[in-house]
Structure formats: structure tokens, C-alpha cells
Protein backbone atom coordinates (compact mmCIF):
# COMPACT_ATOMS: atom_id res chain seq x y z
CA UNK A 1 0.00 0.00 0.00
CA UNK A 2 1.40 3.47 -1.08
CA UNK A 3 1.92 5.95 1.18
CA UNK A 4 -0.75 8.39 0.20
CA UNK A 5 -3.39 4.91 0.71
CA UNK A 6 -2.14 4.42 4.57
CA UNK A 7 -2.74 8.26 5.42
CA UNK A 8 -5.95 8.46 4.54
CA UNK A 9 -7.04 5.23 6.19
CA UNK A 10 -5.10 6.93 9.16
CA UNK A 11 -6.97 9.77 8.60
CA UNK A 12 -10.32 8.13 8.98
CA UNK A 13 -9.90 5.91 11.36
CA UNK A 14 -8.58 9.25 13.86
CA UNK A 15 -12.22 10.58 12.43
CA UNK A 16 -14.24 7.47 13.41
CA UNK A 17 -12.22 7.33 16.93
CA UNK A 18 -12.95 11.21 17.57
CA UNK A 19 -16.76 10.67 16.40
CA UNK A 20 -17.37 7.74 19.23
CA UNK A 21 -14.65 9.65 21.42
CA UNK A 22 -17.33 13.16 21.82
CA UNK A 23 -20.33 11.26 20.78
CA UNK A 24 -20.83 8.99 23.46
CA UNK A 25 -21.68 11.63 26.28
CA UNK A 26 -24.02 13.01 24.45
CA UNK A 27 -25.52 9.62 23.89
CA UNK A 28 -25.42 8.89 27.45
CA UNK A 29 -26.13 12.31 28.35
CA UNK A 30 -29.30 12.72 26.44
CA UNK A 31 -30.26 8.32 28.72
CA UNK A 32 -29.58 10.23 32.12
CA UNK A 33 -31.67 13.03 30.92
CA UNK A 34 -34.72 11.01 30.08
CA UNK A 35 -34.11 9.06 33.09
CA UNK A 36 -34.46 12.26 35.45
CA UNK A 37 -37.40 13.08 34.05
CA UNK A 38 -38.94 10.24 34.46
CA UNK A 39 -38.13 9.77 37.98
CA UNK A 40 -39.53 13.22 38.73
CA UNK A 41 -42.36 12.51 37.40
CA UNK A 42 -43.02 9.10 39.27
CA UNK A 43 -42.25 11.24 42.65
CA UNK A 44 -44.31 14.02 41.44
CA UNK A 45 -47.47 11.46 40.95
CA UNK A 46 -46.41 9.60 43.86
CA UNK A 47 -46.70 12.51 45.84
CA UNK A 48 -50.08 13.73 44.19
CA UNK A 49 -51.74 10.26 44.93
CA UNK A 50 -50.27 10.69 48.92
CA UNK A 51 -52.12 13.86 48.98
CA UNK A 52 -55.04 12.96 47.35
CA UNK A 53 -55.18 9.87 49.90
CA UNK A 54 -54.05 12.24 52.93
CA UNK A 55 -56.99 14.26 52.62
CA UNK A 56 -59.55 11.71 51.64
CA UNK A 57 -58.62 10.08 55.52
CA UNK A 58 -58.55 13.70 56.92
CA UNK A 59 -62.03 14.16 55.36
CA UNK A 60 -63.44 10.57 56.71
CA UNK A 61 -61.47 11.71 60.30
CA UNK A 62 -63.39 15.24 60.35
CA UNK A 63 -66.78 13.96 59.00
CA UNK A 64 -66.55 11.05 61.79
CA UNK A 65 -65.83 14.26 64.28
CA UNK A 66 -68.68 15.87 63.48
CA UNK A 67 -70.80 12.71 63.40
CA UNK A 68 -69.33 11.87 67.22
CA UNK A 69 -70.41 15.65 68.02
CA UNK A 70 -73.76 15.37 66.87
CA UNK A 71 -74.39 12.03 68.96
CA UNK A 72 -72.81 13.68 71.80
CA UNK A 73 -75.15 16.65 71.80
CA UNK A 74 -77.94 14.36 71.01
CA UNK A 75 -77.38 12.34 73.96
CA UNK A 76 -76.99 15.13 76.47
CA UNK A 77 -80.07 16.85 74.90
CA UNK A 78 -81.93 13.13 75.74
CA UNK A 79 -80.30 13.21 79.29
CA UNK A 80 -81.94 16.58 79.85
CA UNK A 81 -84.98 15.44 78.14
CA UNK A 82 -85.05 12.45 80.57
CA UNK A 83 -84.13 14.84 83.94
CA UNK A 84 -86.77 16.99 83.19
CA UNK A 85 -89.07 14.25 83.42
CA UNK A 86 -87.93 12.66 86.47
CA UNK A 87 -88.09 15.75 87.92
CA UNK A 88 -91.61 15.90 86.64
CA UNK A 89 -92.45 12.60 87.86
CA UNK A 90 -91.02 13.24 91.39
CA UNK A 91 -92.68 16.39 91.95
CA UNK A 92 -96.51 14.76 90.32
CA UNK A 93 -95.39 11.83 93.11
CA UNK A 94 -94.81 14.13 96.04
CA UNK A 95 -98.03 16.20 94.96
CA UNK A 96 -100.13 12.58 95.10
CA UNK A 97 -98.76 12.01 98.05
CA UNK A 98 -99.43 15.53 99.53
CA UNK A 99 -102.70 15.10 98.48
CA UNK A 100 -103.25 11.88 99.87
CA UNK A 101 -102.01 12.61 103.16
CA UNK A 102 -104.57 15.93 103.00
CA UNK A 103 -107.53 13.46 101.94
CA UNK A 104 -107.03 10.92 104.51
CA UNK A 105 -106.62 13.82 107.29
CA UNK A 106 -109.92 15.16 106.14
CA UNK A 107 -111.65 11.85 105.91
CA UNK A 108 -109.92 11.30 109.67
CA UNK A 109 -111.59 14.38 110.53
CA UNK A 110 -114.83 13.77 109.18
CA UNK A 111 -115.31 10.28 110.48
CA UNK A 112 -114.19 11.39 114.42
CA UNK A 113 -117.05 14.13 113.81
CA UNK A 114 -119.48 11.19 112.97
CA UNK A 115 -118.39 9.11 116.28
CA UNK A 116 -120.52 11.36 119.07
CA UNK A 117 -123.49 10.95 116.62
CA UNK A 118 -122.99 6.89 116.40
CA UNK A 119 -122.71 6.94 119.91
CA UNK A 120 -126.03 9.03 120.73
CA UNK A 121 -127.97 6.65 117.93
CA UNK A 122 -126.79 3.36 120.28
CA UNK A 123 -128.00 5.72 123.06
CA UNK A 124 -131.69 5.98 121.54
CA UNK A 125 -131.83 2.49 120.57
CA UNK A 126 -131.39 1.28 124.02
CA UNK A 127 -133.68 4.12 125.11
CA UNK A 128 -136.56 2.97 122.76
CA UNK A 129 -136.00 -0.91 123.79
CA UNK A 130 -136.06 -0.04 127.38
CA UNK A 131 -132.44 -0.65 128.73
CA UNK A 132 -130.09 1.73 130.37
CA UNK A 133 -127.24 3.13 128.09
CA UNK A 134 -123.90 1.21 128.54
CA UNK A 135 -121.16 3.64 129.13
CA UNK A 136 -117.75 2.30 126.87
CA UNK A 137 -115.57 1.99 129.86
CA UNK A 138 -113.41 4.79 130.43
CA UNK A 139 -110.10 5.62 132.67
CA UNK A 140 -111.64 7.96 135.30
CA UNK A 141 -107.93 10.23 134.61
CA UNK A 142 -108.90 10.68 130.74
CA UNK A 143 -109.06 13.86 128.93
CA UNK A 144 -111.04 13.58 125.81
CA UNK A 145 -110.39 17.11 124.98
CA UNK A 146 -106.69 16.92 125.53
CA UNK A 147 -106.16 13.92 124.14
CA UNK A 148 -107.89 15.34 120.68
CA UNK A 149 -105.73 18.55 121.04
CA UNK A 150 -102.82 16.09 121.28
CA UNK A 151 -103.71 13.71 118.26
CA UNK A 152 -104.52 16.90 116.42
CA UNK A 153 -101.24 18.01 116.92
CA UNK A 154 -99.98 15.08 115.72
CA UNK A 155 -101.62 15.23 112.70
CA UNK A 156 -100.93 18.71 111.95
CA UNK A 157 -97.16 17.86 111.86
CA UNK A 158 -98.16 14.69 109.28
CA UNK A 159 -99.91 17.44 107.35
CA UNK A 160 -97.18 19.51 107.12
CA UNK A 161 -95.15 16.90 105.90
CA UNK A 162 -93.03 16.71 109.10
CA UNK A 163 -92.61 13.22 109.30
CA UNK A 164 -90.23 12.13 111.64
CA UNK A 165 -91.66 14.80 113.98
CA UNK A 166 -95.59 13.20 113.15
CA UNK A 167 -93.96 9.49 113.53
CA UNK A 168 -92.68 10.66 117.08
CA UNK A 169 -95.93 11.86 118.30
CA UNK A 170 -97.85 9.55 117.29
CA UNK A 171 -96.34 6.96 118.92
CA UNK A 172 -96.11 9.17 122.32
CA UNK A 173 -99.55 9.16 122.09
CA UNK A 174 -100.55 5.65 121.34
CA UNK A 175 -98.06 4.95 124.62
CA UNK A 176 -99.49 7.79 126.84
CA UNK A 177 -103.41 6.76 125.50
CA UNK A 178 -103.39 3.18 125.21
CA UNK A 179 -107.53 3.19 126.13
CA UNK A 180 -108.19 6.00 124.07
CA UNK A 181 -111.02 6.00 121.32
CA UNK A 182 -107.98 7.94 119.20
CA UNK A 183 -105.09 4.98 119.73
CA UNK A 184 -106.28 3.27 116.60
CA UNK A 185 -106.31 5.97 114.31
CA UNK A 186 -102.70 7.00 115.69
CA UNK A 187 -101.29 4.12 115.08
CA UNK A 188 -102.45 4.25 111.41
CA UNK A 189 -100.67 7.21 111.17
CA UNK A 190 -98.10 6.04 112.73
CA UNK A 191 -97.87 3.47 110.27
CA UNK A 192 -98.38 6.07 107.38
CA UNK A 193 -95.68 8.47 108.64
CA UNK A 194 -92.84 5.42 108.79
CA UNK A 195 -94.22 4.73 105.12
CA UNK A 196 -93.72 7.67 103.78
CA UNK A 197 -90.22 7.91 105.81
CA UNK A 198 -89.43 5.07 103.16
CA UNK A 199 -89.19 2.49 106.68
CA UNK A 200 -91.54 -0.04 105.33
CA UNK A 201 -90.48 -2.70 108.13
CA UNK A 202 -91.92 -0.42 110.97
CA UNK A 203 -94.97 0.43 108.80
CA UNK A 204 -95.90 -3.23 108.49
CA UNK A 205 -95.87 -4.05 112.08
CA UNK A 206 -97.52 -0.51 112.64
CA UNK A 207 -100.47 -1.29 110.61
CA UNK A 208 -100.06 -5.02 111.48
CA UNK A 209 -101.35 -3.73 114.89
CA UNK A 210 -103.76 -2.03 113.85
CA UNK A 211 -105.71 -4.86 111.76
CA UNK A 212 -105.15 -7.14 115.11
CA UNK A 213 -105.78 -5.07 117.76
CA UNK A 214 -108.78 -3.06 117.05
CA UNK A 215 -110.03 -5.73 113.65
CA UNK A 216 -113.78 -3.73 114.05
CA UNK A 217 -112.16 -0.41 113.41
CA UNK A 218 -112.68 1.18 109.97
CA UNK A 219 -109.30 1.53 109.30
CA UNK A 220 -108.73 -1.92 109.75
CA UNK A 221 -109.10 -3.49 106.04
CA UNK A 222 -107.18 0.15 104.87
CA UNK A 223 -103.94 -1.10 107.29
CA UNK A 224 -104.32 -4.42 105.83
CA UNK A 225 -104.04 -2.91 102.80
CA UNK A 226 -101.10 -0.90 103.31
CA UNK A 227 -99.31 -3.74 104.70
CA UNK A 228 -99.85 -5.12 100.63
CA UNK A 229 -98.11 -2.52 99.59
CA UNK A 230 -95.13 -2.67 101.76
CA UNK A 231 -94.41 -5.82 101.23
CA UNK A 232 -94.94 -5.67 97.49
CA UNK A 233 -92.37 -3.08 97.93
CA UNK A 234 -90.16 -5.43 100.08
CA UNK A 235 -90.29 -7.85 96.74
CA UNK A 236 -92.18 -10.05 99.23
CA UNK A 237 -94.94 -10.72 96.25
CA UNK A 238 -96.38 -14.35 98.38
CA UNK A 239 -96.85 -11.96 101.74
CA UNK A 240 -99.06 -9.55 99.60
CA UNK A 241 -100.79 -12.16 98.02
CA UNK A 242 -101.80 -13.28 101.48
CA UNK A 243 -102.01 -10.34 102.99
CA UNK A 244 -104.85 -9.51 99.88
CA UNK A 245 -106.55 -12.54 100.56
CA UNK A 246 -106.81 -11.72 103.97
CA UNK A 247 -108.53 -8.03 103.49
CA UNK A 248 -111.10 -9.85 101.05
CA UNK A 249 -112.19 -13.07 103.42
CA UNK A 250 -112.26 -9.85 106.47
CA UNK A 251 -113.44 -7.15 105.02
CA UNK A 252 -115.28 -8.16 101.13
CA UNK A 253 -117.31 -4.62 101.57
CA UNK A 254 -114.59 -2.57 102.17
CA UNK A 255 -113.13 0.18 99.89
CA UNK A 256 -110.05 -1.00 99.88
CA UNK A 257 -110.93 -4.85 99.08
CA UNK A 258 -112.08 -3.00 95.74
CA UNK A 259 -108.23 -1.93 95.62
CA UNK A 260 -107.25 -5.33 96.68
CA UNK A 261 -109.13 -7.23 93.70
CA UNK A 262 -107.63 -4.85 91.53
CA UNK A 263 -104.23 -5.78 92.63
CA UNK A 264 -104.58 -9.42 92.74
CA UNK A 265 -105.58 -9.32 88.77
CA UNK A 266 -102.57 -8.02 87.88
């Protein structure tokens, strides 16, 4: 090969050398370039689809918020709903009983009134058949008037809704007047007074007295009755049952069997 044939082979093989020599930065230039962009643009949607998921759970976390808020508020605004009643209830309870307490003093009243007349019909019945009057006996010491000023002032304190103070002097009396026409009804309210002082134990055997000792008495059948309702209140429901029975096979008549027959069909 001639001279001139060997430089130009030279010649383009330094061409061919400087052409791969420069062009293969570019080449891998141009690969890392396209690779960069790509990888911002994963971390660019990565980070879009973080956000997006971010706020979805911050939306769920505030709408469950609110939700819990509203149930709260709902629930307190039920718990009010509910005091006010019980507070409604209570006082309608402690009215009935007020006005139970006033009916029974005023029936008390009434039927005392109607004793002096019962005893001046037996009076004129043994007048028209021809016999002497039979005096009830009577302790020659005994005060009728002070004794009623006493049991009056007895009552007066149940009235007013003093009840320890009632439950105290009533049973001072029933020990100071043990012959007196008075004793029974005192120790009905006796018996009444523990009741409402929520002592159902000492009401039972206070109007367990009562039906025992004086069984003739017209507020006989309503101790018996009261006894029912203590022990019903006692969860004793086979004593009431009995003690029901009882005030119907005694006293069938009687206002309070009617109560008693009402009871025993529930």
C-alpha cells in the first residue's frame, strides 16, 4: 500500500475514533436526561396520589368528628330530656302524696265528727227498747279534749309533711293513751308516717297492729291494705298475696278490698 493509501485510512480511522470519542456523552447524556425526568415525574405522581389519599382520611377523620359531636349533643339533649321528666315525675309523686295525706286527714276528721253521733244513735236504741245506756268503759284520769288537742297536733305535723316529727308523736300518744277512742287511728298514722319515711319494716308491724288489735275499726281493712303494699315493695310478692286474701275473706265490703281485687288481677 502506497503511502498516500495508509494516510488516509489513518486519517479516517482518527475521524471514526474522535466521532465515538465526543459522541458517546451526548448519547449517554441525552439516557440520564430522560431518566431524570422520568423519575420526577413518578415522585411528582407519587406525591399527588399521597395527597389525594391524605386528605380523603382527613375528610373521613373530620366527617366522623362531626358525626361523634352530633351524637354527643344528642345524647346530652336526651339526658336533659329524661331529667326533666324525672323531675316531673317526682314532683306529680310528692303532689299525690301531699294530696293523699290531705284526703285521709280530712276523711280522719270527718269520720271522728261522725263518732258522738254513732254513739247518741246506740244511746236511743237502748232508750226505745227499754235498757239503760252502757257507758264504753273509760279511765276515770282521761281527757277527751286533751287527748284530741294532742292527736290533732300530731296530725298537723303529718300534714305539714313533718314526718319524723308526726312518727314521734304519734307513737307518744298511742303509749301515753293506750284506752283512748284515738289509739287506733294513731297508730295508722303512725304506720303512714314510717311509710312515707321510706321504713316499710316499721310500717308493716304498725299497721299489722292495727288490723289485730282493734279488727272492728274502719281503718282496719285500709292497714291491711297498706301492709300489701309494703311488702310488694319489700319484693315479698307471696306476703301480699296473702295479705290480699286476707282483706277480702275480712273485710269483702270494704273500699279498699275494691283496691285489693284490683291488685290481685294483675
Amino acid at each position: 500500500m502506497s503511502g498516500m493509501s495508509r494516510r488516509r485510512c489513518s486519517g479516517r480511522t482518527h475521524v471514526l475514533i474522535l466521532t465515538l470519542l465526543f459522541g458517546m456523552p451526548c448519547v449517554f447524556g441525552a439516557r440520564y436526561a430522560h431518566a431524570g425526568l422520568f423519575d420526577d415525574e413518578e415522585a411528582r405522581r407519587q406525591i399527588k396520589d399521597i395527597s389525594i389519599k391524605t386528605n380523603e382520611r382527613l375528610d373521613t377523620f373530620a366527617k366522623g368528628q362531626i358525626e361523634l359531636a352530633n351524637q354527643i349533643q344528642a345524647l346530652r339533649e336526651e339526658n336533659s330530656r329524661l331529667r326533666g321528666q324525672v323531675e316531673t315525675l317526682t314532683y306529680e309523686l310528692d303532689s299525690a302524696r301531699k294530696r293523699q295525706q290531705d284526703f285521709y286527714v280530712d276523711l280522719d276528721g270527718r269520720l271522728r265528727k261522725l263518732e258522738p253521733q254513732v254513739a247518741q244513735s246506740a244511746e236511743a236504741r237502748s232508750a226505745d227498747d227499754g235498757k239503760p245506756p252502757v257507758d264504753p268503759p273509760r279511765k276515770a284520769v282521761s281527757d277527751p279534749a286533751a287527748e284530741t288537742r294532742e292527736y290533732e297536733a300530731a296530725l298537723n305535723l303529718f300534714r305539714a309533711n313533718k314526718l319524723k316529727e308526726a312518727a314521734a308523736a304519734f307513737e307518744s300518744f298511742t303509749k301515753a293513751h293506750p284506752d283512748s277512742t284515738l289509739t287506733p287511728s294513731a297508730q295508722y298514722w303512725l304506720g303512714n308516717a314510717h311509710y312515707s319515711l321510706r321504713d316499710c319494716k316499721k310500717a308493716i308491724d304498725a299497721h299489722r297492729l292495727v288490723a289485730s288489735k282493734w279488727p272492728a275499726h274502719p281503718k282496719a281493712p285500709d292497714a291491711l291494705l297498706n301492709v300489701a303494699t309494703c311488702q310488694q315493695e319489700l319484693a315479698d310478692a307471696k306476703s301480699a298475696k296473702m295479705t290480699l286474701d286476707t282483706l277480702l275473706a275480712k273485710y269483702p265490703d270494704s273500699t279498699a278490698a275494691t283496691t285489693a281485687r284490683q291488685r290481685l288481677k294483675k
